[in-house]
PDB file of N, CA and C in Angstrom:
ATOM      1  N   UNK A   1       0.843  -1.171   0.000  1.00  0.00           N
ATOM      2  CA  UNK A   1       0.000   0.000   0.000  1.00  0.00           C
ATOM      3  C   UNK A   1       0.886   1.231   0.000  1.00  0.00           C
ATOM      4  N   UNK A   2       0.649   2.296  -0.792  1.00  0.00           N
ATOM      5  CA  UNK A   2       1.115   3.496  -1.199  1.00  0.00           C
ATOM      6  C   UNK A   2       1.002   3.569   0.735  1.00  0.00           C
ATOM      7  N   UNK A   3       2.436   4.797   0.916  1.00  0.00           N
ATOM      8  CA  UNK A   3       2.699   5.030   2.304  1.00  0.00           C
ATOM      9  C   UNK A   3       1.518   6.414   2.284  1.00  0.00           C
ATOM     10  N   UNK A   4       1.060   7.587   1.848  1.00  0.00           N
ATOM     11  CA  UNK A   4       0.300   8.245   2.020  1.00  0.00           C
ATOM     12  C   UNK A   4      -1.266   7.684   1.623  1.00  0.00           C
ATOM     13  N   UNK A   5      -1.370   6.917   1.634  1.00  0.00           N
ATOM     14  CA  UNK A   5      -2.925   6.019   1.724  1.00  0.00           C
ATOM     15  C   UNK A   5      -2.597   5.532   3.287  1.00  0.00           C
ATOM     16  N   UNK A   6      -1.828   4.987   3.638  1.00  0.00           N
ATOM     17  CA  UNK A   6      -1.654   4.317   4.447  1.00  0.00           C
ATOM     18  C   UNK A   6      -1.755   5.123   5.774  1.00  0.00           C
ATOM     19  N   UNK A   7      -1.051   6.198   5.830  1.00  0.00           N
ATOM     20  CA  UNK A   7      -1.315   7.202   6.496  1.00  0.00           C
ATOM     21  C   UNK A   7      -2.626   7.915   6.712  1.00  0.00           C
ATOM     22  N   UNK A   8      -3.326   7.983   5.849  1.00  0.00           N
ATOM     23  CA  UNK A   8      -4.906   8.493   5.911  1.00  0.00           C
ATOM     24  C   UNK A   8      -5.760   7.297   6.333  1.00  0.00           C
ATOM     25  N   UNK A   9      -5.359   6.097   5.618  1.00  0.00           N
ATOM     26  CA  UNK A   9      -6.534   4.806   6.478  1.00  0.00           C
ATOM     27  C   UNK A   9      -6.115   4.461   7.828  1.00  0.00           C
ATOM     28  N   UNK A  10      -5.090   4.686   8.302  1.00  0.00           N
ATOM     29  CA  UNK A  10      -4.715   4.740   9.905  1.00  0.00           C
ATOM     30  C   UNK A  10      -4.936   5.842  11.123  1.00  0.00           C
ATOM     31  N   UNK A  11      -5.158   6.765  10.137  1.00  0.00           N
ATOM     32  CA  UNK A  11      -6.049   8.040  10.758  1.00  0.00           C
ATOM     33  C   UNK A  11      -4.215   8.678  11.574  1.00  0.00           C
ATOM     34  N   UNK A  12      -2.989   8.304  11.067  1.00  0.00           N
ATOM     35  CA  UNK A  12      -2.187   9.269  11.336  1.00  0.00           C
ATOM     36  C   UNK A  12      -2.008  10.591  10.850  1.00  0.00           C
ATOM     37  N   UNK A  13      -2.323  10.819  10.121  1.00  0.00           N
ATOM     38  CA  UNK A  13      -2.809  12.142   9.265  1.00  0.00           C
ATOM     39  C   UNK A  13      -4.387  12.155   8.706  1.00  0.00           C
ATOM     40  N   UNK A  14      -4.869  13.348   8.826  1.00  0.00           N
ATOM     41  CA  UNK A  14      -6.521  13.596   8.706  1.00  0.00           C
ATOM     42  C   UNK A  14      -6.762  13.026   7.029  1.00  0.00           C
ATOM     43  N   UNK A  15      -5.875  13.709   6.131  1.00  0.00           N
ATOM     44  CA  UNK A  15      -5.889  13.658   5.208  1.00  0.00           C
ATOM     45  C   UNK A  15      -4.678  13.233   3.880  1.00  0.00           C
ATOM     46  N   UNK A  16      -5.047  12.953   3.053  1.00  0.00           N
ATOM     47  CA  UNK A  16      -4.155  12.071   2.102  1.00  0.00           C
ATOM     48  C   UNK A  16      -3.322  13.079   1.464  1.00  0.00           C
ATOM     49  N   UNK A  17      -4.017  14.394   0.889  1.00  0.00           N
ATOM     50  CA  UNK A  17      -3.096  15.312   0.180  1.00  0.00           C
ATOM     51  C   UNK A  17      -1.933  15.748   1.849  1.00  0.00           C
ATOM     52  N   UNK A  18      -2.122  15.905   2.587  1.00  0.00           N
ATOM     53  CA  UNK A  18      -1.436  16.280   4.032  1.00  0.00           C
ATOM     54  C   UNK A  18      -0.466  14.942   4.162  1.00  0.00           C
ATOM     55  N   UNK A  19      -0.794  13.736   3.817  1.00  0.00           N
ATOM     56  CA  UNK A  19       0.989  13.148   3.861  1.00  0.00           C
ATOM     57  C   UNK A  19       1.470  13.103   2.523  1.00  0.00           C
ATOM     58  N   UNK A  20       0.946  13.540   1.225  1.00  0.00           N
ATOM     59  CA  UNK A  20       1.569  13.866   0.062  1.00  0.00           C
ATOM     60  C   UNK A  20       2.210  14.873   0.179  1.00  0.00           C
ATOM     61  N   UNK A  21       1.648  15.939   1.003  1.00  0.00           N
ATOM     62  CA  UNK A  21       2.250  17.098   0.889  1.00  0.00           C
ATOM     63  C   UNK A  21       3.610  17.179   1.794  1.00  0.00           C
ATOM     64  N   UNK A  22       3.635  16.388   3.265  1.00  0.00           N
ATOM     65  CA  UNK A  22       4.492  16.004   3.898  1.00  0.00           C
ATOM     66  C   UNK A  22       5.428  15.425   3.372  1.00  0.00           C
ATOM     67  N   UNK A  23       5.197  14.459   2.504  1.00  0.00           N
ATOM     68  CA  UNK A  23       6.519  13.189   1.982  1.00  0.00           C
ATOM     69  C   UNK A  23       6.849  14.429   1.124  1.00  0.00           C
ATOM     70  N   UNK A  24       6.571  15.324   0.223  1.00  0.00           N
ATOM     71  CA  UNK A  24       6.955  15.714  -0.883  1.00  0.00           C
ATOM     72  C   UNK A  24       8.090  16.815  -0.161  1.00  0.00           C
ATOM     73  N   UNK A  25       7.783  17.238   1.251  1.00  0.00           N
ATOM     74  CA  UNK A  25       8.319  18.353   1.989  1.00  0.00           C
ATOM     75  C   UNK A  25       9.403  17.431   2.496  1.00  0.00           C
ATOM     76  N   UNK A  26       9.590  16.268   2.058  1.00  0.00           N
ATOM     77  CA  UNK A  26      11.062  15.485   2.904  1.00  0.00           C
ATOM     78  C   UNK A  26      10.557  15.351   4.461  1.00  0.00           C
ATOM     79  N   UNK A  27       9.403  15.506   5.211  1.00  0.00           N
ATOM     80  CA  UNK A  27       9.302  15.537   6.284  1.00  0.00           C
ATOM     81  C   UNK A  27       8.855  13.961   7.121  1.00  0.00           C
ATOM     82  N   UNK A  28       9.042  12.582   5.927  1.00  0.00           N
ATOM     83  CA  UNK A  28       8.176  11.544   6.401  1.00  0.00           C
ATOM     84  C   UNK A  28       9.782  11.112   5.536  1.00  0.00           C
ATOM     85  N   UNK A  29      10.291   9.582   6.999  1.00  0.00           N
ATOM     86  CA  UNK A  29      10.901   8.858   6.391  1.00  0.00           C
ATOM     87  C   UNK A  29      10.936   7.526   6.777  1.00  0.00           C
ATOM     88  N   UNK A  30      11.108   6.404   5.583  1.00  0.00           N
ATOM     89  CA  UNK A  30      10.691   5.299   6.161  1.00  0.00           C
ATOM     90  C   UNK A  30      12.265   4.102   6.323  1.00  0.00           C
ATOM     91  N   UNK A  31      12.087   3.718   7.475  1.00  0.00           N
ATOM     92  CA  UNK A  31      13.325   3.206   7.715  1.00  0.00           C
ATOM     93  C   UNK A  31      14.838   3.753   7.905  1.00  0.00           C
ATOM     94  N   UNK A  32      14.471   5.467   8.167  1.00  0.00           N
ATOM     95  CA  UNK A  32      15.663   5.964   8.071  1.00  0.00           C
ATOM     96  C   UNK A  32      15.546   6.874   6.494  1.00  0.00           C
ATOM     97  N   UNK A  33      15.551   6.085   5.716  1.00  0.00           N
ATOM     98  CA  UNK A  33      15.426   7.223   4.661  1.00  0.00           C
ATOM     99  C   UNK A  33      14.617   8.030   4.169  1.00  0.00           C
ATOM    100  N   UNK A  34      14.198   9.227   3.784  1.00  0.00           N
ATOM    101  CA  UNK A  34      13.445   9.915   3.143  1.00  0.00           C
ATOM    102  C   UNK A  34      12.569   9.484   2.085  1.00  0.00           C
ATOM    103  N   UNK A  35      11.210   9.318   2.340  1.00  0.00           N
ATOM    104  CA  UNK A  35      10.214   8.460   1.095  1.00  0.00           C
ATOM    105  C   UNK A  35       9.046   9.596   0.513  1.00  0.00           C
ATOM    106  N   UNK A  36       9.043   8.757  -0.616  1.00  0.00           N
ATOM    107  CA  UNK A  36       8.141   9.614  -1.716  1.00  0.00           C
ATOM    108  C   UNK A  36       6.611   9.023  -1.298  1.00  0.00           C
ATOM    109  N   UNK A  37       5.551   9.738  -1.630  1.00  0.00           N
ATOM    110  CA  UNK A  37       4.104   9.665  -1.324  1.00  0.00           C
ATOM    111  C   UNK A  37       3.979   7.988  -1.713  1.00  0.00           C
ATOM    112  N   UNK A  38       4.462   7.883  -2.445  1.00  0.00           N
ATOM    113  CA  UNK A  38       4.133   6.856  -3.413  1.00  0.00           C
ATOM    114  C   UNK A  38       4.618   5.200  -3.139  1.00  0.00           C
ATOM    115  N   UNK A  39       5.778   5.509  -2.241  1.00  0.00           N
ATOM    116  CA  UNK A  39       6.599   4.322  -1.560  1.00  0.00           C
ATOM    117  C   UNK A  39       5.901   3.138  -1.074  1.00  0.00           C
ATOM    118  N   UNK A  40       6.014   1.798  -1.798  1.00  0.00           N
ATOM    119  CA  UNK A  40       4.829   0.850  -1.198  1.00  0.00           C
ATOM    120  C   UNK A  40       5.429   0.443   0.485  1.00  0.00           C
ATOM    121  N   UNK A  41       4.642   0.428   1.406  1.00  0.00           N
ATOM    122  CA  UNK A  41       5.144  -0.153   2.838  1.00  0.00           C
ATOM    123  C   UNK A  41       4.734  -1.660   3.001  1.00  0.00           C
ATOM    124  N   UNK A  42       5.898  -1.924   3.862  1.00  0.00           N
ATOM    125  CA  UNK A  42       5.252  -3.803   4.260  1.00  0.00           C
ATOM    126  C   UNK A  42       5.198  -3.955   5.865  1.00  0.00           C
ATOM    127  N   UNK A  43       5.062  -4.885   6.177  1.00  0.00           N
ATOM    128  CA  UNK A  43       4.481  -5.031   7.676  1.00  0.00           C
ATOM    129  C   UNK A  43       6.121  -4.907   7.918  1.00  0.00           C
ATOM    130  N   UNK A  44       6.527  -4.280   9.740  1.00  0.00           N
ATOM    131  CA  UNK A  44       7.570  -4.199   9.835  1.00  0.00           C
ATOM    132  C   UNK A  44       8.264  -3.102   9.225  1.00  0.00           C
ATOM    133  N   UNK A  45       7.682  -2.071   8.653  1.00  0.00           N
ATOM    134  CA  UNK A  45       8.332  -0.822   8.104  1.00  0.00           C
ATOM    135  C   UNK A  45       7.923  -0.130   9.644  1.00  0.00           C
ATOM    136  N   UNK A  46       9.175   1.418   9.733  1.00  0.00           N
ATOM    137  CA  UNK A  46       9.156   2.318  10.885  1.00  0.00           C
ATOM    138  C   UNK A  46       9.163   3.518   9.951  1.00  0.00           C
ATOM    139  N   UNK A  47       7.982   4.074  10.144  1.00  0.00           N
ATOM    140  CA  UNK A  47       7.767   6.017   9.531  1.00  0.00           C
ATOM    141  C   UNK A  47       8.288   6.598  10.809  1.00  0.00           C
ATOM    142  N   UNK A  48       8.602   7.444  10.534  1.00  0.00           N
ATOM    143  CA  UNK A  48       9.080   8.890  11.137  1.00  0.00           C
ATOM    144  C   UNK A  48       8.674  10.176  10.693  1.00  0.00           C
ATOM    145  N   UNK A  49       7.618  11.120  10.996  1.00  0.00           N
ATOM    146  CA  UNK A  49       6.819  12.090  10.293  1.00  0.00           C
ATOM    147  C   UNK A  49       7.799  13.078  11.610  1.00  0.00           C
ATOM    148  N   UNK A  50       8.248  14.346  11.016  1.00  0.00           N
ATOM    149  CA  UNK A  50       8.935  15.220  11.257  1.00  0.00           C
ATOM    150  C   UNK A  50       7.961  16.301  11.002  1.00  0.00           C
ATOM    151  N   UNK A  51       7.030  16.709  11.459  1.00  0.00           N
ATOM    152  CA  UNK A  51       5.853  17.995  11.393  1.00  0.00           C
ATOM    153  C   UNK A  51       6.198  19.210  11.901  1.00  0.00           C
ATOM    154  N   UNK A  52       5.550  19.769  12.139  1.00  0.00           N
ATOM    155  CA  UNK A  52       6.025  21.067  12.500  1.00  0.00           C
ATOM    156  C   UNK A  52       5.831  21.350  14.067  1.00  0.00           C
ATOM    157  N   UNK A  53       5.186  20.757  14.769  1.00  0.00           N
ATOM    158  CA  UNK A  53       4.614  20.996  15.455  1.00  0.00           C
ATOM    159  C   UNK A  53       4.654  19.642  16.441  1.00  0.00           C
ATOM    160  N   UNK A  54       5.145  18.453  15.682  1.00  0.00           N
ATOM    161  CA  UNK A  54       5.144  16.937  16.275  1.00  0.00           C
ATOM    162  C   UNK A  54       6.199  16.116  15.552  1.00  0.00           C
ATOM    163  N   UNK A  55       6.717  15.359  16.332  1.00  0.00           N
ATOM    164  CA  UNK A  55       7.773  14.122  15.850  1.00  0.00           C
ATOM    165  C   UNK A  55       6.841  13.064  16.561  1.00  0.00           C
ATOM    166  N   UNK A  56       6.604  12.313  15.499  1.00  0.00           N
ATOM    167  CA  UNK A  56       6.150  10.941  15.375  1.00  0.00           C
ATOM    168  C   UNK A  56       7.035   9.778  14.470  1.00  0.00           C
ATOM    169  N   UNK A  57       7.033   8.405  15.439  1.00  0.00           N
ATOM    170  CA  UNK A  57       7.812   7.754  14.971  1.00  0.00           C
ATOM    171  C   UNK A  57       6.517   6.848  15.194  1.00  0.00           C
ATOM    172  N   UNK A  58       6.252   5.240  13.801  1.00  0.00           N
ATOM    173  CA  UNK A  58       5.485   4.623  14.467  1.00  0.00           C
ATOM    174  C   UNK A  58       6.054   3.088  13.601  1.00  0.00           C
ATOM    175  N   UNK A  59       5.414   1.968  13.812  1.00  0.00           N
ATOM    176  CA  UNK A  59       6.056   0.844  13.187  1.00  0.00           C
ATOM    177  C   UNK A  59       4.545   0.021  12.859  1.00  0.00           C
ATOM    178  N   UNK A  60       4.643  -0.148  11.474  1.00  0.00           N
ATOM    179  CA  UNK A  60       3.774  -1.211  10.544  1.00  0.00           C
ATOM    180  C   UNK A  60       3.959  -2.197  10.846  1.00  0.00           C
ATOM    181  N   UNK A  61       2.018  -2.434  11.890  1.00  0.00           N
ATOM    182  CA  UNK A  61       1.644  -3.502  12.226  1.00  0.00           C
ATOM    183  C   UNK A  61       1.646  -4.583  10.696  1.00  0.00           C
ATOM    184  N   UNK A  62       0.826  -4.072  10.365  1.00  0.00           N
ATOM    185  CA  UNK A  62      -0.353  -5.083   9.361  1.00  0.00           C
ATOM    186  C   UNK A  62      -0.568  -3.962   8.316  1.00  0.00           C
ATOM    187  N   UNK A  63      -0.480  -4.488   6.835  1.00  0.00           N
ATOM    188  CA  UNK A  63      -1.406  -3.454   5.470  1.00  0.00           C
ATOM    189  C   UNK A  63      -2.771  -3.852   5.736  1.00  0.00           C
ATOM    190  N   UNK A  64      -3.828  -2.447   6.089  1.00  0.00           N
ATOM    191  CA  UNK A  64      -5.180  -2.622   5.714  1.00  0.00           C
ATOM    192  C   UNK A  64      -5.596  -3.170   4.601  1.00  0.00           C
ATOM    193  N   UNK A  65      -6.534  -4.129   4.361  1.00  0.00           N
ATOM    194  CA  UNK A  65      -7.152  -4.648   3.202  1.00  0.00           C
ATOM    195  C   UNK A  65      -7.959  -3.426   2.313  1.00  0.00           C
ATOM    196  N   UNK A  66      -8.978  -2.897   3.033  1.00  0.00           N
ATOM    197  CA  UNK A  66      -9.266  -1.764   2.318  1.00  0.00           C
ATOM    198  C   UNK A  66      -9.658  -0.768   3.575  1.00  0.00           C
ATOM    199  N   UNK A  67     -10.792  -0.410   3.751  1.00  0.00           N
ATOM    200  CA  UNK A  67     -10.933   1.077   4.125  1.00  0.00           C
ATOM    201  C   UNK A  67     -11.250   0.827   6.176  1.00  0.00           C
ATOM    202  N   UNK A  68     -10.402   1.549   6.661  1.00  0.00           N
ATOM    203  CA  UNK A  68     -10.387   1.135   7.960  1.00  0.00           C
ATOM    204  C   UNK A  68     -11.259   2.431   9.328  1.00  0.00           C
ATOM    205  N   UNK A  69     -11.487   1.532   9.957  1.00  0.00           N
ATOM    206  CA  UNK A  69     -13.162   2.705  11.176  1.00  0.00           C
ATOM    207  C   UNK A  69     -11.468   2.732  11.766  1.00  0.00           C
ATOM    208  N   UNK A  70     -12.150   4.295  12.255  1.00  0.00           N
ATOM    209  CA  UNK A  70     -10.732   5.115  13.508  1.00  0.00           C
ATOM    210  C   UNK A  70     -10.865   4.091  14.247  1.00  0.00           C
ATOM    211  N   UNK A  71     -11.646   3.330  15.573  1.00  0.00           N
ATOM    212  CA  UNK A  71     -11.757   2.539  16.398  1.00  0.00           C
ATOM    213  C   UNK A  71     -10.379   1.705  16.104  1.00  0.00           C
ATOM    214  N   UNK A  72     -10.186   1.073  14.929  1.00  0.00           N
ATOM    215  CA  UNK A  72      -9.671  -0.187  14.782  1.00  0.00           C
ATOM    216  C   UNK A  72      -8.613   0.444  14.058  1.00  0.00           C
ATOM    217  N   UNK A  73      -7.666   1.355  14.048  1.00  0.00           N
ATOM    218  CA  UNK A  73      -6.584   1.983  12.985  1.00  0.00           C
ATOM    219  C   UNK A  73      -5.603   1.552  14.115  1.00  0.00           C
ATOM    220  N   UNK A  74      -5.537   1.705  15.578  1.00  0.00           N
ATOM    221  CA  UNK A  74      -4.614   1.493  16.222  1.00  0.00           C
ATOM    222  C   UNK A  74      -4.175  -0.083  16.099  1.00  0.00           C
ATOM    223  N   UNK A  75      -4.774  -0.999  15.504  1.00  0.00           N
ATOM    224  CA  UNK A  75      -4.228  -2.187  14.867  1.00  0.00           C
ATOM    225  C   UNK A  75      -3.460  -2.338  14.387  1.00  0.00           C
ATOM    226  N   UNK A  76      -3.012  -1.273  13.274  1.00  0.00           N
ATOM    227  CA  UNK A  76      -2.088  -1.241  12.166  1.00  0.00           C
ATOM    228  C   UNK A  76      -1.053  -0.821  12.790  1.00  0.00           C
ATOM    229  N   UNK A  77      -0.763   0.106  13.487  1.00  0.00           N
ATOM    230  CA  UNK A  77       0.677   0.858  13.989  1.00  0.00           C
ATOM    231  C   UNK A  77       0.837   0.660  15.448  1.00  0.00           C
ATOM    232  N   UNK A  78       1.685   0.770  16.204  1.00  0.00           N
ATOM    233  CA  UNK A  78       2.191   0.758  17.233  1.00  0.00           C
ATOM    234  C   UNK A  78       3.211   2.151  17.150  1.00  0.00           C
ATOM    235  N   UNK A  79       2.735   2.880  18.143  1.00  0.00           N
ATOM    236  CA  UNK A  79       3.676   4.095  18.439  1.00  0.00           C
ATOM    237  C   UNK A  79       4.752   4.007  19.050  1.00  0.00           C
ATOM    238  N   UNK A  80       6.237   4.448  18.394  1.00  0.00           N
ATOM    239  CA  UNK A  80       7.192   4.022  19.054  1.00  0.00           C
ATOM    240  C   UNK A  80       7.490   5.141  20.150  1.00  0.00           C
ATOM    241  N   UNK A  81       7.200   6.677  19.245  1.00  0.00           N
ATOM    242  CA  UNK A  81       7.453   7.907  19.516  1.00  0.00           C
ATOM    243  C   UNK A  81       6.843   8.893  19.519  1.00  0.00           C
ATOM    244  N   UNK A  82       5.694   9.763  20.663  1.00  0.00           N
ATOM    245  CA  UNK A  82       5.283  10.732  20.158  1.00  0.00           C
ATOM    246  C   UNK A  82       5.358  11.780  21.156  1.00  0.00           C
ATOM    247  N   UNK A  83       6.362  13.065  20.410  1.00  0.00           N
ATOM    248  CA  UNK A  83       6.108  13.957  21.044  1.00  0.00           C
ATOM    249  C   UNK A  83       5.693  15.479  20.599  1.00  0.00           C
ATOM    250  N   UNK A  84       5.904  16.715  21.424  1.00  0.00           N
ATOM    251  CA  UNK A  84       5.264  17.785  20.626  1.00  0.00           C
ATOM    252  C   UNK A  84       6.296  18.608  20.759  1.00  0.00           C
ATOM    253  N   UNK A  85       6.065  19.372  19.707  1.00  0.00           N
ATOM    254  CA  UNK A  85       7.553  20.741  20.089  1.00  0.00           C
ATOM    255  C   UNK A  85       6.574  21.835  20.663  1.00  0.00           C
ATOM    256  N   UNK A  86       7.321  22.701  21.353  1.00  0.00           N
ATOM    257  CA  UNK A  86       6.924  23.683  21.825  1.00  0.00           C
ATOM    258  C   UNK A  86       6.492  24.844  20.824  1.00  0.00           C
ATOM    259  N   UNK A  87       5.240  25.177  21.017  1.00  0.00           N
ATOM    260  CA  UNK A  87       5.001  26.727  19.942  1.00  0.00           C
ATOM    261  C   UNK A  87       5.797  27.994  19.906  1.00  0.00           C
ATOM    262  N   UNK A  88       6.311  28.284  18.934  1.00  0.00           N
ATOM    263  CA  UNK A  88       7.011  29.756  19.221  1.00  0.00           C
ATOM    264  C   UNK A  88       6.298  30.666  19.134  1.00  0.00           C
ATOM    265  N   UNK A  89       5.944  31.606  20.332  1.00  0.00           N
ATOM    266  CA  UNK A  89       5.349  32.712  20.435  1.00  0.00           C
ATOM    267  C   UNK A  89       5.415  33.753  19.674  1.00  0.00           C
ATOM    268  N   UNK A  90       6.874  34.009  19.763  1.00  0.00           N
ATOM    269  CA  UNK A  90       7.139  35.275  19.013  1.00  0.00           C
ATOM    270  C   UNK A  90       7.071  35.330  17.441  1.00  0.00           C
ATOM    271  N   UNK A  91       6.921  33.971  16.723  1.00  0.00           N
ATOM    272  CA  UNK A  91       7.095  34.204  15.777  1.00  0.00           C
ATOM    273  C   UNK A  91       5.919  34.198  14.932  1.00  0.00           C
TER     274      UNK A  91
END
């Protein structure tokens, strides 16, 4: 499964153009390296989403078959890493 599908049926990102737009910003990498929207994932892959606002690291449970309820998305991933950066005020 394309890694930005994968990301939207796991409900780690709201939306699909939002990890296209992420992978395309270099901000999502899988296994260490930097991946394109398009990158197929297998069970046992580790994303790393570098946001603006959050570092998330998580590791591929299982590929959804097709379209997955929020309830049941925490199936697929296991969180290795999540934290938040602090907002800059001044800027």
């Amino acid at each position: 499964m394309r890694l930005d599908l994968f990301l939207k049926k796991t409900c780690v990102l709201a939306q699909r153009t939002a990890a296209r737009e992420a992978c395309d910003a270099g901000a999502v990498h899988v296994n260490g390296l930097p991946a394109k929207a398009s990158h197929a994932l297998r069970a046992g892959d580790r994303v790393a989403l570098h946001l603006a606002r959050r570092e998330l690291e998580i590791c591929v449970l299982e590929i959804p078959a097709g379209n997955v309820a929020k309830r049941d998305a925490g199936r697929y991933v296991q969180v290795l890493r999540d934290e938040l950066r602090p907002a800059n005020d001044f800027l």
